[in-house]
N, C-alpha and C. Protein backbone atom coordinates (compact mmCIF):
# COMPACT_ATOMS: atom_id res chain seq x y z
N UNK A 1 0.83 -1.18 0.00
CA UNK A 1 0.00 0.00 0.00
C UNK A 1 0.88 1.25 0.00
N UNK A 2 0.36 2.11 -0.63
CA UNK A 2 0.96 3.21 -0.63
C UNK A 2 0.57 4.25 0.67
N UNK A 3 1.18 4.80 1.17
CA UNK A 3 1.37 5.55 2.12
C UNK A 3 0.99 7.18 1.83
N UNK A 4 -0.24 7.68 2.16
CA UNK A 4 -0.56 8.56 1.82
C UNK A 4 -0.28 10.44 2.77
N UNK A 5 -0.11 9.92 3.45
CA UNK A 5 -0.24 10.84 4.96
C UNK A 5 0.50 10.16 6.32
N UNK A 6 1.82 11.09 6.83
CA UNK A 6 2.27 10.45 8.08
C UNK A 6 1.75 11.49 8.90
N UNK A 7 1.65 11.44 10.08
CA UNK A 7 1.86 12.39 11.07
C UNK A 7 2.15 11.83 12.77
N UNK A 8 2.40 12.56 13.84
CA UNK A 8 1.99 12.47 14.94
C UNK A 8 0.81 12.41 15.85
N UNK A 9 1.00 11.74 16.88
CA UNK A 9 -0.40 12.03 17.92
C UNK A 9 -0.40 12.47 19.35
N UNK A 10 -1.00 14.02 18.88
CA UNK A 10 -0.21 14.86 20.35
C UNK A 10 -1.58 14.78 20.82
N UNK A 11 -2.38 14.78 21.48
CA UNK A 11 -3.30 13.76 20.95
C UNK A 11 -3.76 13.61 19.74
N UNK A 12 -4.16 14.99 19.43
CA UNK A 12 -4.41 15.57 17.92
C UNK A 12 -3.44 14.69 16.95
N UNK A 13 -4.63 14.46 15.76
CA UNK A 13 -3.24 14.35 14.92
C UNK A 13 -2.67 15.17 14.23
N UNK A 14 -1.52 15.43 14.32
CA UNK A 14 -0.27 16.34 13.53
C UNK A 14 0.10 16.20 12.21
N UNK A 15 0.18 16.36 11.39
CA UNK A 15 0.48 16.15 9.99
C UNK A 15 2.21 16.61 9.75
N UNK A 16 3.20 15.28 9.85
CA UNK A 16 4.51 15.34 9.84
C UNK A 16 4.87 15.10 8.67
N UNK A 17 4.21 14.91 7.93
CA UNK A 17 4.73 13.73 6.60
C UNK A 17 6.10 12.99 6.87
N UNK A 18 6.21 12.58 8.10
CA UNK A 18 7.29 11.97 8.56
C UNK A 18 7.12 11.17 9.87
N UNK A 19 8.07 9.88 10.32
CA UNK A 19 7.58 9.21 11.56
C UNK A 19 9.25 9.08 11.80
N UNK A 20 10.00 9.03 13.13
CA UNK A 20 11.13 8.79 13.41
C UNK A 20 10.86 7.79 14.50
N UNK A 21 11.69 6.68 14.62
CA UNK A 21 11.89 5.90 16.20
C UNK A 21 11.43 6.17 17.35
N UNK A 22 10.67 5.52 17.74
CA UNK A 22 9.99 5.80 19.43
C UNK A 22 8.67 7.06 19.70
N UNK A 23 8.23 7.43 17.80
CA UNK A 23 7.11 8.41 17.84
C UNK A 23 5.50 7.30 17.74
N UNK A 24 5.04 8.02 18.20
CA UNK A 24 3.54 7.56 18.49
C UNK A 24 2.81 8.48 17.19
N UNK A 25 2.47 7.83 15.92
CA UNK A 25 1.82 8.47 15.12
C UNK A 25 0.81 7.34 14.19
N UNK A 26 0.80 8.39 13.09
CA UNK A 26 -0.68 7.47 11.99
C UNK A 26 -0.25 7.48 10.74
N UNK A 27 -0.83 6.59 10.46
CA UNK A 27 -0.30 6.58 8.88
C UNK A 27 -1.77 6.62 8.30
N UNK A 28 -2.21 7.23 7.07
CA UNK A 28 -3.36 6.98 5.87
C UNK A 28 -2.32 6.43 4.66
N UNK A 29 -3.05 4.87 4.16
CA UNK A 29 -2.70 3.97 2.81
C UNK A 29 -3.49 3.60 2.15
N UNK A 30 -4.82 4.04 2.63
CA UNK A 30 -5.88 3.57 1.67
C UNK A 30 -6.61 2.48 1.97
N UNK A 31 -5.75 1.39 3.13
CA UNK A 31 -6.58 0.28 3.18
C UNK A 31 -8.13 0.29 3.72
N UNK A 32 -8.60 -0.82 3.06
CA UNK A 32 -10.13 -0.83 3.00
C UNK A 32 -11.17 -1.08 4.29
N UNK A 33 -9.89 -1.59 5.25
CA UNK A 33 -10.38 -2.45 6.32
C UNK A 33 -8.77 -2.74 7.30
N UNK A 34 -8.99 -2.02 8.60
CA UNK A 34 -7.76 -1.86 9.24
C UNK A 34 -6.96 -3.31 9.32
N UNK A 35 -8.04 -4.47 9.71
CA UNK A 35 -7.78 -6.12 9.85
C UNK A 35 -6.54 -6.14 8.71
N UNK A 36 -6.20 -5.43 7.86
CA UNK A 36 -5.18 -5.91 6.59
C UNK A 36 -4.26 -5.76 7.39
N UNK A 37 -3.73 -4.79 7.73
CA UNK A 37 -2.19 -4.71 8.66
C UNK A 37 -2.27 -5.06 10.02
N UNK A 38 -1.37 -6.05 10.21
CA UNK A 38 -1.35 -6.84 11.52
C UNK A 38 -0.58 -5.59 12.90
N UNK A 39 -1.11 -5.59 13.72
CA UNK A 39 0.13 -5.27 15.05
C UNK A 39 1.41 -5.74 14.38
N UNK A 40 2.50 -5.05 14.52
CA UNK A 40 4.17 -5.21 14.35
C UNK A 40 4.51 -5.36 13.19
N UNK A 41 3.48 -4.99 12.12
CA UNK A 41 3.69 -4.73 10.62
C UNK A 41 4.96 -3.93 10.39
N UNK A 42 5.81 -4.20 9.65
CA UNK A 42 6.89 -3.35 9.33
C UNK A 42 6.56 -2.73 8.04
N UNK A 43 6.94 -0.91 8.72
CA UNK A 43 7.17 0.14 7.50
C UNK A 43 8.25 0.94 7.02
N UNK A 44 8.34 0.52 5.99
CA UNK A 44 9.91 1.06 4.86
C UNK A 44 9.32 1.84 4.20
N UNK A 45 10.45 2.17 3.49
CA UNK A 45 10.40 3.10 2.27
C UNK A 45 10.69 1.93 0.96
N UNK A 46 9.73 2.48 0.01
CA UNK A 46 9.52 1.45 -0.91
C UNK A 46 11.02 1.23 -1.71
N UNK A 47 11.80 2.13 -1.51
CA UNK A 47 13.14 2.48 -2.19
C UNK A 47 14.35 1.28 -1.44
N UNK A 48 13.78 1.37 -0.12
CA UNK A 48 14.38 0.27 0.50
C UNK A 48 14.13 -1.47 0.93
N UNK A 49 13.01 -1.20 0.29
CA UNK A 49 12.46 -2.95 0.44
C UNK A 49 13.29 -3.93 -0.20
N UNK A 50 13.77 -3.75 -1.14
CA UNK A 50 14.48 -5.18 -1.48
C UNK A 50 16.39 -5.13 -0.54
N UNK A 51 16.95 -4.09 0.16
CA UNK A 51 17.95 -4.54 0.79
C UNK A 51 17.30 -4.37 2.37
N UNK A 52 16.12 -4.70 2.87
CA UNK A 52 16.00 -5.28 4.08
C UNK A 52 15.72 -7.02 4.03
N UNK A 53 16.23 -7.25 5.42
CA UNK A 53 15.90 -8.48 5.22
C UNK A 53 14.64 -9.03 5.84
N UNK A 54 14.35 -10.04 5.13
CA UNK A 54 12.57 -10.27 5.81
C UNK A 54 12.70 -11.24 7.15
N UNK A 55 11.83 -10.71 8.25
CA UNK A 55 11.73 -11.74 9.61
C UNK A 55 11.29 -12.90 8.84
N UNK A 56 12.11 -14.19 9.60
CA UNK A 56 12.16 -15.43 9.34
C UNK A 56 12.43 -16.42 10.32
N UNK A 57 11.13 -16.76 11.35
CA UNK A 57 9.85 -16.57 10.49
C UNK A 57 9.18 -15.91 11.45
N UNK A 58 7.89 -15.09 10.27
CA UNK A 58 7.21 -14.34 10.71
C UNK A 58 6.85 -14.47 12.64
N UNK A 59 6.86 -13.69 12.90
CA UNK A 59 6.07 -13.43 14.21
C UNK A 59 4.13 -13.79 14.08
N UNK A 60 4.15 -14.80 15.19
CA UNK A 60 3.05 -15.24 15.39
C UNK A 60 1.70 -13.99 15.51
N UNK A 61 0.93 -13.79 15.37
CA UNK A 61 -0.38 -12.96 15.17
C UNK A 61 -0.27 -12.59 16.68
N UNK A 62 -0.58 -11.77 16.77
CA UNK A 62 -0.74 -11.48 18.81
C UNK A 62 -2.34 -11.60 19.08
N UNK A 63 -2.17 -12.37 19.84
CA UNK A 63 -3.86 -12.73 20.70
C UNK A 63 -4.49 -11.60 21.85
N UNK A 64 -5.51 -11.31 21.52
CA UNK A 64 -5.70 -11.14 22.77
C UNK A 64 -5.71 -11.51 24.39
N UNK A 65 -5.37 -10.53 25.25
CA UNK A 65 -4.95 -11.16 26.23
C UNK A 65 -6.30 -10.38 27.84
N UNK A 66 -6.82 -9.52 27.35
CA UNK A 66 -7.55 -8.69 28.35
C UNK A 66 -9.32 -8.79 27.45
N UNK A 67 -10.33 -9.73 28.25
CA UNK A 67 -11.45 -9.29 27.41
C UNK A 67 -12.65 -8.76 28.44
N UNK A 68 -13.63 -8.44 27.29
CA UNK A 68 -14.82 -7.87 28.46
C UNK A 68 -16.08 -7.92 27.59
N UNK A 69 -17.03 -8.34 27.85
CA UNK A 69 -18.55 -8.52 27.08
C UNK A 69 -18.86 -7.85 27.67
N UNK A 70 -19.72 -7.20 26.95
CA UNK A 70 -20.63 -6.07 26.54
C UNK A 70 -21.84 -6.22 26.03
N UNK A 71 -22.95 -5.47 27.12
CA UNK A 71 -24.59 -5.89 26.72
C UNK A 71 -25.39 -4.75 26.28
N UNK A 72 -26.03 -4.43 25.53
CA UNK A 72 -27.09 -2.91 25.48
C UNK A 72 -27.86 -2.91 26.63
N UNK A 73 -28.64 -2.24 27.08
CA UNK A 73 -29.56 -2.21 28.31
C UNK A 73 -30.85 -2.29 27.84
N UNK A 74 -31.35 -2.75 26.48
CA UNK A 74 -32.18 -3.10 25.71
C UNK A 74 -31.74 -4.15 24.86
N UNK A 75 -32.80 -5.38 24.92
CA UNK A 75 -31.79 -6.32 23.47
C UNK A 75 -32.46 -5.97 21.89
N UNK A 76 -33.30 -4.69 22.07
CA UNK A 76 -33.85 -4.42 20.59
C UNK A 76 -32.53 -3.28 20.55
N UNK A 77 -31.62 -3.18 21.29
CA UNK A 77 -30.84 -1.93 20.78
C UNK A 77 -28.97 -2.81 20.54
N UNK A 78 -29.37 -4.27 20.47
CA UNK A 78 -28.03 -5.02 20.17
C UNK A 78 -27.39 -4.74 18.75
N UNK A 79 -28.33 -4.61 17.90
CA UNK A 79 -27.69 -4.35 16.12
C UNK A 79 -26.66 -2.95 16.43
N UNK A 80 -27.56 -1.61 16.93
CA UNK A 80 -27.62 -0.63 17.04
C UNK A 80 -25.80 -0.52 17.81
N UNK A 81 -25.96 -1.43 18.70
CA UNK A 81 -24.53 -1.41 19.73
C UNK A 81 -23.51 -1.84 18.88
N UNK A 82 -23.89 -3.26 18.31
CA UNK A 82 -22.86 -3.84 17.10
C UNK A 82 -22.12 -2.78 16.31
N UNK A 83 -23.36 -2.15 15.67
CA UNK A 83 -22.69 -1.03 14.24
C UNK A 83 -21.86 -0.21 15.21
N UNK A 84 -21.74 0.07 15.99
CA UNK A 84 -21.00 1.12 16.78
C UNK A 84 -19.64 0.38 17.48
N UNK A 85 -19.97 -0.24 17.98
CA UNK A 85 -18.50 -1.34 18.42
C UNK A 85 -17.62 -1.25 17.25
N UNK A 86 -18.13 -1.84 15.79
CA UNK A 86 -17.61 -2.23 14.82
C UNK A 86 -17.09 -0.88 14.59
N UNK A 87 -17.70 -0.04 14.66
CA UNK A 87 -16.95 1.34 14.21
C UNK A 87 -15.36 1.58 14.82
N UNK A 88 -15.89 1.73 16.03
CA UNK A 88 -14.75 2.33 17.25
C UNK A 88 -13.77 1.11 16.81
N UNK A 89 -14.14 -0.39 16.73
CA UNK A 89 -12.94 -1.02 16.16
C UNK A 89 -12.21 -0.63 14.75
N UNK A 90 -12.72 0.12 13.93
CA UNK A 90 -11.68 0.61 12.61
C UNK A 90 -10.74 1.80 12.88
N UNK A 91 -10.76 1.72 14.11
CA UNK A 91 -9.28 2.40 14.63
C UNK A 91 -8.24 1.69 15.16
N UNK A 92 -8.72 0.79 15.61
CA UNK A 92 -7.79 -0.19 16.28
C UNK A 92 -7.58 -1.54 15.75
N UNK A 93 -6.93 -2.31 15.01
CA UNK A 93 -6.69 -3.70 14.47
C UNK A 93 -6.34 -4.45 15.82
N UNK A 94 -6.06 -3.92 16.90
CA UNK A 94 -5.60 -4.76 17.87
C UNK A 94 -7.29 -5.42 19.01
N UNK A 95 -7.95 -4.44 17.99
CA UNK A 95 -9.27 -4.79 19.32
C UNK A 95 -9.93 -6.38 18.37
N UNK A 96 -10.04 -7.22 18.96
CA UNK A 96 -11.51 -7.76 18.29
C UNK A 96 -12.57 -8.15 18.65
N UNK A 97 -14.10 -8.12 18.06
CA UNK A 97 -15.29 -8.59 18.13
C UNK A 97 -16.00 -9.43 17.95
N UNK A 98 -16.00 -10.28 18.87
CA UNK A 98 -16.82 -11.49 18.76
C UNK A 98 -18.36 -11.34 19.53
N UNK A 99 -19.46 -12.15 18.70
CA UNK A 99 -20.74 -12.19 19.22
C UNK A 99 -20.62 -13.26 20.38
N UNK A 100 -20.67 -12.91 21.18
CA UNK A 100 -21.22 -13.95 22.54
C UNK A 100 -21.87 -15.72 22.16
N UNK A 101 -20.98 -16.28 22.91
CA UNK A 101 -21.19 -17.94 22.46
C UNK A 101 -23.03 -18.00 21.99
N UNK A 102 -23.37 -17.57 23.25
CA UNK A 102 -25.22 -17.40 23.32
C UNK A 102 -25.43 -17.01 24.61
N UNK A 103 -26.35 -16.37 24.39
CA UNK A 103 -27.24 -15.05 25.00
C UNK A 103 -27.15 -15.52 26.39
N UNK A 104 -27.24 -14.51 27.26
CA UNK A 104 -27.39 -14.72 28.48
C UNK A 104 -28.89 -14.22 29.05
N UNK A 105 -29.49 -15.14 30.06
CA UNK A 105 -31.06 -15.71 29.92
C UNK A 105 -31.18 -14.06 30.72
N UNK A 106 -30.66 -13.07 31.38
CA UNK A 106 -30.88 -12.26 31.98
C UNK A 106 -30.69 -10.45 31.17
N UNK A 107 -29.18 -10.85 30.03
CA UNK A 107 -29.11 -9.39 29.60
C UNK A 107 -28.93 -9.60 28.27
N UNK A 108 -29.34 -11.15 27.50
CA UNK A 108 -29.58 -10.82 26.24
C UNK A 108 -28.02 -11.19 25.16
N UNK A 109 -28.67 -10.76 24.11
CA UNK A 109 -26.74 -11.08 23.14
C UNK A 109 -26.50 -10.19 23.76
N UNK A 110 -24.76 -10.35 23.02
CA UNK A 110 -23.74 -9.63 23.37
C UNK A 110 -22.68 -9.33 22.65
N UNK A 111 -21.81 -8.88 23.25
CA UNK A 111 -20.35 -8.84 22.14
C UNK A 111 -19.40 -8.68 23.26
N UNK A 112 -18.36 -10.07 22.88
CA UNK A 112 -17.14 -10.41 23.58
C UNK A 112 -16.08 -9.55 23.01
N UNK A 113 -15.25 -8.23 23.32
CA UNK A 113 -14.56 -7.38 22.95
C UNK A 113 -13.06 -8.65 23.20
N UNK A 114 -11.71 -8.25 22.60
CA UNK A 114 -10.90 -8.71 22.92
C UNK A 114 -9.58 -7.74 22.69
N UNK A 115 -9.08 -7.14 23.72
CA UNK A 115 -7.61 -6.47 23.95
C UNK A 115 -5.98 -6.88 24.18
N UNK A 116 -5.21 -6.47 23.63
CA UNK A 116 -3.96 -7.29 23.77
C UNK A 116 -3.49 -6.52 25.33
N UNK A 117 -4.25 -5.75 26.26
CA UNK A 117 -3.84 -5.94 27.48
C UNK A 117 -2.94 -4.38 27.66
């Protein structure tokens, strides 16, 4: 992907067109769906991709390690909670969403959030 926009996050984001070692920033590439780039994705410069060398072998996917389900306080307002979970997750590739094994007889579906902690 091409790399459209770097910046910082002071919280704001900053528009650096640049990222150096140990900065906390964002990148825009266009992707369609954050799930494409994993946690610990490595970013080059396309000028330099063929004299790095590639991890071998890859680093395992990181699991979540911290979770928490989550109920609406209505179960006609569960879709309503979904579309919104799902949202707040296209910021984060590290969060994921799972629907609840099955319903609980007292607060209804749900959604099992999952955090790397």
């Amino acid at each position: 992907h091409t790399v459209q926009e770097l910046g910082l996050l002071t919280p704001a984001h900053h528009r650096t067109g640049f990222l150096n070692a140990g900065c906390v920033g964002y990148l825009v590439a266009g992707l369609r769906d954050v799930r494409q780039a994993r946690v610990g994705d490595t970013l080059c410069l396309a000028t330099e991709r063929d004299r790095l060398e590639p991890v071998d072998p890859l680093p395992p996917a990181t699991q979540p390690g911290l979770f928490a389900s989550v109920f609406p306080p209505d179960g006609g307002l569960f879709d309503e909670m979904s579309r919104a979970v799902d949202r707040l997750a296209l910021n984060d590739a590290s969060v994921t969403v799972r629907r609840e094994a099955k319903a609980r007889p007292t607060l209804g579906a749900g959604l099992r959030l999952g955090f790397l902690g």
